[in-house]
Protein backbone atom coordinates (compact mmCIF):
# COMPACT_ATOMS: atom_id res chain seq x y z
CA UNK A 1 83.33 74.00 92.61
CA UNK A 2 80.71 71.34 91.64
CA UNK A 3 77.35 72.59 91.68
CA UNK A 4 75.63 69.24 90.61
CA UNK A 5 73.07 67.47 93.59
CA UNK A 6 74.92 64.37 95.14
CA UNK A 7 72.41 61.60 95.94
CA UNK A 8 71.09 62.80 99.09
CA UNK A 9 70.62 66.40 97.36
CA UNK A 10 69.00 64.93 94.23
CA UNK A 11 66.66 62.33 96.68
CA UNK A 12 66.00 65.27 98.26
CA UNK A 13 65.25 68.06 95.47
CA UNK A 14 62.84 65.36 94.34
CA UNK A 15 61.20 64.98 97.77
CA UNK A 16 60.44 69.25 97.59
CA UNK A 17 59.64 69.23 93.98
CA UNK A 18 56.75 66.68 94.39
CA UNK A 19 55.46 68.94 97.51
CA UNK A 20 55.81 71.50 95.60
CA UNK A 21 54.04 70.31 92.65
CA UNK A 22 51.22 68.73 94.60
CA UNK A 23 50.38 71.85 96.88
CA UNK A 24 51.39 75.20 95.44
CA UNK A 25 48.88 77.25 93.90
CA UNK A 26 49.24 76.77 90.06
CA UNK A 27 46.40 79.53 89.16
CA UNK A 28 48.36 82.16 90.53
CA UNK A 29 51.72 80.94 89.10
CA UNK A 30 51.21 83.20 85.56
CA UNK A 31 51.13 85.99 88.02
CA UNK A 32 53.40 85.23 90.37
CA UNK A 33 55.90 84.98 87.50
CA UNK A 34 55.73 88.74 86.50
CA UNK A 35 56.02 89.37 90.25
CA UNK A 36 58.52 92.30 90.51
CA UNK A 37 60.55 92.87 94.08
CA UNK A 38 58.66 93.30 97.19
CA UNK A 39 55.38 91.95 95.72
CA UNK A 40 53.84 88.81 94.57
CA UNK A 41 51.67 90.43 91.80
CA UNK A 42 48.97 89.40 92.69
CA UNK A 43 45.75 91.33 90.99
CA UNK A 44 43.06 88.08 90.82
CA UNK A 45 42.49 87.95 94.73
CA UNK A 46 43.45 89.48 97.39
CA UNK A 47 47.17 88.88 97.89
CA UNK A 48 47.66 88.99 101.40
CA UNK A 49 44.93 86.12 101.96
CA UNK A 50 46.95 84.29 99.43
CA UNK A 51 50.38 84.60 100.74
CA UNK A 52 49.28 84.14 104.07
CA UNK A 53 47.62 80.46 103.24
CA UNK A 54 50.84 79.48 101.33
CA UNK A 55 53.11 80.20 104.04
CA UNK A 56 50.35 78.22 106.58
CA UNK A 57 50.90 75.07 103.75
CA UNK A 58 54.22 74.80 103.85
CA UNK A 59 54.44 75.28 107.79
CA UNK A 60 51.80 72.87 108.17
CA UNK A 61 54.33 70.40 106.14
CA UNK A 62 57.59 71.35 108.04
CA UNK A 63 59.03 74.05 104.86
CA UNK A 64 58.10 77.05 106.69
CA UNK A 65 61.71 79.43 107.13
CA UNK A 66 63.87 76.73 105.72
CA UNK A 67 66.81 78.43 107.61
CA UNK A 68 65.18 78.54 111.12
CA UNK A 69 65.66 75.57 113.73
CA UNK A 70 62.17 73.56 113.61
CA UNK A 71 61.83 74.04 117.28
CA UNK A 72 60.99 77.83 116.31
CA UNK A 73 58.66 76.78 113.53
CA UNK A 74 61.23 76.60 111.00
CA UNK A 75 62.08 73.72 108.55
CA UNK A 76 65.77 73.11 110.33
CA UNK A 77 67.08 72.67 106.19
CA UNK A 78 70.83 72.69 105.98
CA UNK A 79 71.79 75.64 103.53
CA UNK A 80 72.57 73.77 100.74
CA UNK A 81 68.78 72.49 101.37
CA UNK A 82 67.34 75.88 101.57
CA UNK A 83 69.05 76.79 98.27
CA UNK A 84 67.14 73.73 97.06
CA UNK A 85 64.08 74.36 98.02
CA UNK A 86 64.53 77.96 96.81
CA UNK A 87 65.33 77.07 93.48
CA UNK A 88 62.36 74.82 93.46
CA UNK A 89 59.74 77.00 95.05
CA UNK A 90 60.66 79.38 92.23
CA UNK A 91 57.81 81.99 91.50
CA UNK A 92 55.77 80.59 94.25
CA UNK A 93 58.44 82.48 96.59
CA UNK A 94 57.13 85.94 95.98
CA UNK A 95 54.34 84.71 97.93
CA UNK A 96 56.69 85.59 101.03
CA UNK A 97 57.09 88.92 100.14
CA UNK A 98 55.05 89.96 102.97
CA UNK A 99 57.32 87.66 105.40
CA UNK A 100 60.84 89.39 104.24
CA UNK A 101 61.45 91.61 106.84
CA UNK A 102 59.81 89.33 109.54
CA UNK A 103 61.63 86.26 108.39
CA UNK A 104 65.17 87.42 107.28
CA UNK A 105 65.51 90.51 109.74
CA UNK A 106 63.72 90.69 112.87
CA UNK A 107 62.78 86.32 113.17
CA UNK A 108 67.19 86.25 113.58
CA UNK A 109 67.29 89.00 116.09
CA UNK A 110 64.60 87.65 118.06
CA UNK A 111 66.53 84.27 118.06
CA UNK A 112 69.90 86.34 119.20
CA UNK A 113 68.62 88.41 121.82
CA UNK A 114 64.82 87.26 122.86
CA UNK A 115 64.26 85.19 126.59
CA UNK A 116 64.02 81.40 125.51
CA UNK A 117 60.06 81.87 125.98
CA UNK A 118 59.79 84.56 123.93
CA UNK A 119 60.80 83.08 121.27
CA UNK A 120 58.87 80.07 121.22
CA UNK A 121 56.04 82.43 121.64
CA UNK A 122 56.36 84.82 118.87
CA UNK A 123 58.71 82.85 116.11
CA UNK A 124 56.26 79.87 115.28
CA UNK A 125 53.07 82.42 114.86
CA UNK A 126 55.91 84.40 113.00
CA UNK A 127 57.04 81.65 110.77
CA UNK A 128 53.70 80.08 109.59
CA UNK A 129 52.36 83.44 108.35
CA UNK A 130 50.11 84.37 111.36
CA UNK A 131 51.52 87.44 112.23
CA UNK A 132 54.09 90.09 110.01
CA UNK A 133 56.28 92.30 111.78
CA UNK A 134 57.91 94.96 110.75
CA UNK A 135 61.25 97.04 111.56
CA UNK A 136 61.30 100.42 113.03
CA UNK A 137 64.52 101.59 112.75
CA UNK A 138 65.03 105.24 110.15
CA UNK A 139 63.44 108.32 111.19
CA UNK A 140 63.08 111.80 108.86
CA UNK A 141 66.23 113.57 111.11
CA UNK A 142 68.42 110.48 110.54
CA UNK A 143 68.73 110.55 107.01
CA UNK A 144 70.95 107.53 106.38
CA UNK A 145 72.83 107.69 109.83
CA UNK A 146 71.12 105.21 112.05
CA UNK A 147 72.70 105.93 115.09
CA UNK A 148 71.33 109.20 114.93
CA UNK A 149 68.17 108.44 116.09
CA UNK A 150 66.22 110.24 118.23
CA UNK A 151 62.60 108.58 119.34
CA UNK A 152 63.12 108.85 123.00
CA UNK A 153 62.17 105.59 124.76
CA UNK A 154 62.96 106.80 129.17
CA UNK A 155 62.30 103.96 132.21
CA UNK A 156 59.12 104.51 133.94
CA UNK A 157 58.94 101.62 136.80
CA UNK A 158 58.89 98.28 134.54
CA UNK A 159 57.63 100.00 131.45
CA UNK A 160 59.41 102.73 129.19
CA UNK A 161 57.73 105.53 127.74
CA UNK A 162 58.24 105.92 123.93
CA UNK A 163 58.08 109.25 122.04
CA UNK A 164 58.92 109.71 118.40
CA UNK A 165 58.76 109.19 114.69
CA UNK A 166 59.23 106.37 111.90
CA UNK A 167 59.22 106.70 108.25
CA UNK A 168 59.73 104.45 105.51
CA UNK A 169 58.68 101.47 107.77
CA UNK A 170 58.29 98.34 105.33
CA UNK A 171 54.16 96.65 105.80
CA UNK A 172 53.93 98.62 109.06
CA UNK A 173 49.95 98.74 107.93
CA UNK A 174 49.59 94.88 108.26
CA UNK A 175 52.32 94.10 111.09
CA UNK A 176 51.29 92.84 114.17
CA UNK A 177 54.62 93.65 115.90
CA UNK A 178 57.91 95.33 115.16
CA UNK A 179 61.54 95.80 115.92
CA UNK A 180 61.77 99.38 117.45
CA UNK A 181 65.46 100.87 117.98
CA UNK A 182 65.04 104.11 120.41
CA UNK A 183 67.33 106.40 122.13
CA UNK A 184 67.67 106.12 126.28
CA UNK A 185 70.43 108.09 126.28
CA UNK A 186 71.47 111.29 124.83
CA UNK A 187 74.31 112.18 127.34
CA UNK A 188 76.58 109.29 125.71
CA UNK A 189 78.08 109.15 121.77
CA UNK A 190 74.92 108.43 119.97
CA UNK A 191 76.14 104.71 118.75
CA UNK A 192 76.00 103.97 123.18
CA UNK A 193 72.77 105.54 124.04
CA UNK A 194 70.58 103.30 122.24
CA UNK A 195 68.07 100.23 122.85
CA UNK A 196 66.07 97.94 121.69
CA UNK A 197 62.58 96.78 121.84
CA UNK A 198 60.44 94.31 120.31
CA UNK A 199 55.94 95.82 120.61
CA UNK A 200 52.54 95.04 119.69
CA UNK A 201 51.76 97.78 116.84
CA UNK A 202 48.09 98.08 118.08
CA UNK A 203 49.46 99.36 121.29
CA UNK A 204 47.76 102.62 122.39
CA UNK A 205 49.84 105.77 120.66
CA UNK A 206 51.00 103.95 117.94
CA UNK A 207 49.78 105.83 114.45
CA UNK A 208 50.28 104.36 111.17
CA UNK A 209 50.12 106.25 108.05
CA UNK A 210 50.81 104.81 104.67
CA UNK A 211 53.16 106.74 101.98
CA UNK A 212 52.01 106.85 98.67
CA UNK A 213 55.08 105.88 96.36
CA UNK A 214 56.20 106.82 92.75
CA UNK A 215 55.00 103.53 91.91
CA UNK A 216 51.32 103.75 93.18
CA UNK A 217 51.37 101.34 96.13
CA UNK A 218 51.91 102.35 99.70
CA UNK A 219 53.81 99.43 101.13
CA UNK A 220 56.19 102.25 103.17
CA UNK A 221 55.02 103.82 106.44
CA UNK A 222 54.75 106.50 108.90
CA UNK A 223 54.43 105.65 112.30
CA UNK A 224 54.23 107.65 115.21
CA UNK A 225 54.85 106.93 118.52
CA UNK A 226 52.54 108.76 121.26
CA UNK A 227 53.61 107.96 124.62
CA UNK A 228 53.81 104.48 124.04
CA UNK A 229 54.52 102.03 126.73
CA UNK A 230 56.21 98.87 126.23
CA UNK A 231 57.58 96.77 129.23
CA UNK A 232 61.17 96.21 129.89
CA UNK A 233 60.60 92.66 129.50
CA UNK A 234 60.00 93.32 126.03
CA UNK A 235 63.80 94.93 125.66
CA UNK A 236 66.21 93.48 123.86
CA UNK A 237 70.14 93.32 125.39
CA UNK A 238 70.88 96.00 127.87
CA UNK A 239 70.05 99.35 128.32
CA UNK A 240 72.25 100.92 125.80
CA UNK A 241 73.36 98.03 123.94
CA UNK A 242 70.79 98.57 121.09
CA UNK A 243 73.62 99.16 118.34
CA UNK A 244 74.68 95.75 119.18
CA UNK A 245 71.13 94.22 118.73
CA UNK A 246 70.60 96.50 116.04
CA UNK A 247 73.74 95.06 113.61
CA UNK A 248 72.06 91.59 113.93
CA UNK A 249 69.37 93.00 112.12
CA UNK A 250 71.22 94.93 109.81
CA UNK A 251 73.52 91.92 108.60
CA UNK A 252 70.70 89.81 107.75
CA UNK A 253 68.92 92.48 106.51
CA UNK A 254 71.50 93.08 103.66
CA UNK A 255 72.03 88.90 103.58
CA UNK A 256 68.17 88.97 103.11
CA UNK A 257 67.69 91.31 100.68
CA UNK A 258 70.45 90.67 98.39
CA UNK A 259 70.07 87.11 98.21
CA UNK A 260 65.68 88.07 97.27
CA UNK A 261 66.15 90.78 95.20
CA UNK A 262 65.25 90.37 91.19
CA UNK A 263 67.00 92.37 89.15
CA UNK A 264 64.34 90.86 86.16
CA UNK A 265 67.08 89.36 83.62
CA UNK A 266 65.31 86.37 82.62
CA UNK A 267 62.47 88.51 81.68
CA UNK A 268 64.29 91.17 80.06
CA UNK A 269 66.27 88.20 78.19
CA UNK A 270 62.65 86.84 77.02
CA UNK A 271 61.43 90.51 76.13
CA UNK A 272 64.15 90.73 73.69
CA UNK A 273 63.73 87.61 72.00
CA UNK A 274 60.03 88.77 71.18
CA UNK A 275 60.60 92.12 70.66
CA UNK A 276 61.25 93.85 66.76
CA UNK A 277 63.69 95.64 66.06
CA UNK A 278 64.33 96.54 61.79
CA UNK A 279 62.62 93.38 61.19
CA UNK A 280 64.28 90.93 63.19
CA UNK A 281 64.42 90.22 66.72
CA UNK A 282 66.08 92.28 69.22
CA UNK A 283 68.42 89.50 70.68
CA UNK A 284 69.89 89.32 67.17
CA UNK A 285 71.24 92.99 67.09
CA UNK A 286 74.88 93.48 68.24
CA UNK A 287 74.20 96.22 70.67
CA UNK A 288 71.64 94.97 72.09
CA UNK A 289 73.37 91.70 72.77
CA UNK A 290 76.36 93.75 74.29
CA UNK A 291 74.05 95.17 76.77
CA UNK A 292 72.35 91.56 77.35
CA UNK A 293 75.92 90.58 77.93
CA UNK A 294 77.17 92.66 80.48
CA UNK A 295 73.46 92.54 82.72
CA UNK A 296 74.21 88.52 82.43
CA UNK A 297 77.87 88.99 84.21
CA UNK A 298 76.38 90.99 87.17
CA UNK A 299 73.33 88.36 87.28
CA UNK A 300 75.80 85.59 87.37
CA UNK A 301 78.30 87.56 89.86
CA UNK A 302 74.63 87.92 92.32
CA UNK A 303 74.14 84.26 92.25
CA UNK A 304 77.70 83.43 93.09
CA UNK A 305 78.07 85.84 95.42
CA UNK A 306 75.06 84.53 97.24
CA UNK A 307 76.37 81.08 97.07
CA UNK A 308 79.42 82.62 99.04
CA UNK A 309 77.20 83.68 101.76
CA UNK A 310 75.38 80.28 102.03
CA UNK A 311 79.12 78.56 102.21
CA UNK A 312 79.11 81.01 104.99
CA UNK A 313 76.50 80.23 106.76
CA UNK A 314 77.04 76.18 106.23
CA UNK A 315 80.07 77.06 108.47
CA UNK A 316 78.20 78.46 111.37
CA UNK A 317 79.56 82.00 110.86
CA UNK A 318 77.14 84.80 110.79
CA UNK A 319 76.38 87.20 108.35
CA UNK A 320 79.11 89.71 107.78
CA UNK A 321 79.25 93.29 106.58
CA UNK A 322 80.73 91.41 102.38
CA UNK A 323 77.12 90.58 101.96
CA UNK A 324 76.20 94.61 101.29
CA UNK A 325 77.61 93.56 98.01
CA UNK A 326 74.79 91.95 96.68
CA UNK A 327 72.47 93.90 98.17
CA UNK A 328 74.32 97.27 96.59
CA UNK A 329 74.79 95.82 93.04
CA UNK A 330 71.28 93.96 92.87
CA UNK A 331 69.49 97.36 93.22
CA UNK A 332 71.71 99.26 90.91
CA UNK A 333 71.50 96.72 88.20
CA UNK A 334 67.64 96.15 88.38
CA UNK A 335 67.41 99.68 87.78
CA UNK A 336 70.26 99.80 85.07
CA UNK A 337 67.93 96.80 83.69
CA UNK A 338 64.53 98.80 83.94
CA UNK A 339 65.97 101.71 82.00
CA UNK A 340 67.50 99.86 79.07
CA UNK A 341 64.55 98.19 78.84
CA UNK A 342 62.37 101.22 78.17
CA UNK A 343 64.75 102.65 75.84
CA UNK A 344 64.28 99.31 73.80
CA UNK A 345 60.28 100.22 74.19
CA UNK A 346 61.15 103.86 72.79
CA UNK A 347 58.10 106.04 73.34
CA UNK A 348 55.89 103.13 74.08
CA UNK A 349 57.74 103.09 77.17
CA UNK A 350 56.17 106.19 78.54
CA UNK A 351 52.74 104.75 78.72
CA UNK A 352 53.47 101.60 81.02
CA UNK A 353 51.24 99.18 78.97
CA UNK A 354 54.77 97.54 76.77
CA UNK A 355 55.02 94.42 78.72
CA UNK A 356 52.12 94.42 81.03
CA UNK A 357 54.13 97.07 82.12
CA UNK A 358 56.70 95.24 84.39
CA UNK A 359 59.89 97.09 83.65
CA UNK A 360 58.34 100.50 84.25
CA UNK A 361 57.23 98.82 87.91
CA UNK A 362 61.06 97.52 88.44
CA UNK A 363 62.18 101.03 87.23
CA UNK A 364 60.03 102.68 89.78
CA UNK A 365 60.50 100.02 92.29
CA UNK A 366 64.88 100.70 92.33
CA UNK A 367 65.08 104.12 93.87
CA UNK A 368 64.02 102.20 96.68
CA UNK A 369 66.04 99.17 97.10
CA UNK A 370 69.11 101.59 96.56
CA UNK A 371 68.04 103.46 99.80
CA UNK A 372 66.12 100.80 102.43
CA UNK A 373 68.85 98.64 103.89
CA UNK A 374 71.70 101.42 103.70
CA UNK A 375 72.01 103.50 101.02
CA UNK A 376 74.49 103.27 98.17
CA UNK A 377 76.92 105.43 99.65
CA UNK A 378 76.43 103.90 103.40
CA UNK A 379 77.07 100.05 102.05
CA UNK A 380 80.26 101.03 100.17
CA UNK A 381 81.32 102.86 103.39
CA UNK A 382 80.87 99.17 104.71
CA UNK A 383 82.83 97.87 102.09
CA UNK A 384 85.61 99.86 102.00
CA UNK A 385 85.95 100.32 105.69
CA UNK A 386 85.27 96.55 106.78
CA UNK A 387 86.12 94.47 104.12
CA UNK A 388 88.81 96.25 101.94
CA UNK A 389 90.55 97.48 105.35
CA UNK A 390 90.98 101.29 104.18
CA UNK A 391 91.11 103.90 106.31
CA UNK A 392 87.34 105.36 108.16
CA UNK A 393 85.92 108.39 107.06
CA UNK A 394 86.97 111.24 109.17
CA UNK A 395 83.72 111.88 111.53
CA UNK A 396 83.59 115.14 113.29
CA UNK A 397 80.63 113.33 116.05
CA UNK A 398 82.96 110.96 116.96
CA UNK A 399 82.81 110.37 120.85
CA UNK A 400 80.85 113.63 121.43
CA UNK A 401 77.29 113.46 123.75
CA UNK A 402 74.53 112.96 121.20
CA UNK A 403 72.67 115.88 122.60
CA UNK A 404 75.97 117.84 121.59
CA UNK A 405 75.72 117.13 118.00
CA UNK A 406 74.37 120.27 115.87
CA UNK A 407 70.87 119.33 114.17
CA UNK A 408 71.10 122.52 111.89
CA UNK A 409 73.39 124.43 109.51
CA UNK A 410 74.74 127.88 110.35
CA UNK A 411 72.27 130.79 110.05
């Protein structure tokens, strides 16, 4: 495979790199460059105003969504553009950390399933940074089994009356609308009794409260739903086709976040080559070079893998269930990364200042990424099941009435 621009590539990596170098934000960049996953680092001003005038830039321009079709906002790149323009918008990216889930999850559904004027009404505000949504999908019964939802959503006239929970909802405090995956049917095997909406967050009965994480920021959510009523014109695919709508989301979810996340080699590479250890740099010192080694493999397998996904999608096939790959290894190697890297700090480690303290954010920042998007143990389920071809696990709910299922242990 030959990775090297052909004319058109390199006319056109110049063309972005000259935007790029003209327009983006250079006094953040320092920051932006420590930037761990899910935020853009941002301490010198307030980060949302600044992510939300980089994104209005680059719309402005035409580099908004370099994926999406331009007559949706987007920048209508081919993929070999958008890795391009990736590669050159480098730390400048985790400006969009706000935009992930609208952009990579819920912008895609909305293209699959939304009426022709919805979606030139809510992808373009969505795409230039006007507006963040957010995806309501897990819920504190669930656990890691989606389909067993059980926020009620029943038909009243043209509206449907919601009643329910949310938790770990991703920027649900800043989004102006969300994906929200309800049950309408609990007389059916739970993955046929669901559907899907797309609503305005400020409707009346919907609470938001912020969960404080390990880490100190509250980026996860709460939110409760109070007979809420959205109108069926707001649905999205048929009354009980929500699993459906729902896997759109879920395969670019896992496309999304594998291809985004940083697992923080490059700056565990640079730590080392600063860092002391018996009087000569760490880099130098076999074991440490051993463990440098084997992070670099899994960095390089990540890119490569990713590349896979963008031959993919250069073929017009969607995202399929491989890309939990990335998604699975990315989180457990960031946090395989984090830890080495405060063993090399020793007890200097504990106190969060070694660093600027960015490997004690990644290490509290993993947990996470290891459970949003399907856990561990759901994504090799994927794997195994879907792309290996081995046999399911044995499911005793299989094709009984969700309201049949048992929601407690024996007594």
């Amino acid at each position: 495979m030959d990775f090297n621009d052909t004319a058109e590539e390199a006319e056109f990596r110049a063309k972005v790199r000259s935007w790029i170098h003209a327009n983006a934000p250079k006094d953040l960049e320092p920051e932006l460059s420590r930037a761990a996953f899910g935020t853009s680092g941002i301490v010198s001003q307030d980060p949302l105003t600044a992510s939300k005038a980089w994104q209005r830039k680059k719309a402005d321009a035409g580099y908004a969504c370099p994926r999406w079709p331009t007559e949706y906002g987007g920048a209508g790149f081919s993929p070999i553009e958008s890795v391009i323009w990736s590669q050159e918008e480098g730390p400048f990216a985790a400006l969009s950390a706000q935009f992930t889930v609208g952009h990579g999850m819920c912008g895609p559904t909305m293209m699959e399933w939304a009426s022709e004027d919805q979606k030139h009404r809510y992808l373009p505000p969505l795409a230039a940074g006007e507006e963040i949504w957010c995806q309501l999908f897990s819920e504190p019964a669930a656990g890691s089994d989606l389909a067993g939802i059980r926020t009620r959503a029943q038909k009243d006239g043209d509206d449907w009356i919601v009643n329910g929970q949310k938790i770990w909802t991703s920027a649900a405090h800043l989004a102006s609308f969300g994906l929200l995956l309800t049950r309408t049917d609990p007389d059916v095997p739970k993955h046929k009794g669901l559907t899907m909406f797309f609503l305005d967050m400020h409707s009346p009965g919907v609470e938001v409260r912020p969960i404080k994480q390990a880490n100190g920021r509250s980026g996860f959510n709460e939110v409760y739903f109070t007979d809420v009523r959205i109108p069926d014109a707001q649905r999205l695919g048929a009354p009980g086709a929500g699993w459906q709508v729902s896997l759109t989301t879920l395969m670019n979810e896992r496309l999304s976040l594998g291809s985004a996340i940083s697992t923080g080699f490059p700056a565990l590479l640079d730590y080392c080559r600063h860092l002391e250890l018996n009087g000569k740099p760490a880099v130098d010192d076999p074991m440490v070079r051993s463990r440098l080694a084997k992070l670099a493999i899994k960095e390089s397998g990540l890119k490569y893998t990713a590349f896979r996904a963008i031959t993919a999608l250069s073929k017009g096939e969607a995202p399929g269930p491989e890309n939990s790959i990335g998604k699975l290894v990315a989180g457990l190697t960031m946090q395989e990364l984090a830890m080495f890297a405060l063993d090399l700090q020793g007890q200097a480690g504990v106190l969060g200042e070694e660093a600027d303290g960015y490997f004690q954010t990644l290490l509290m920042r993993a947990p996470a990424i290891r459970i949003e998007g399907g856990t561990d143990e759901i994504l090799r389920t994927i794997i195994g099941e879907r792309v290996l071809g081995l046999p399911p696990d044995l499911r005793a709910d299989r094709g009984i009435p969700f309201r049949d299922i048992p929601t407690r242990g024996r007594d």
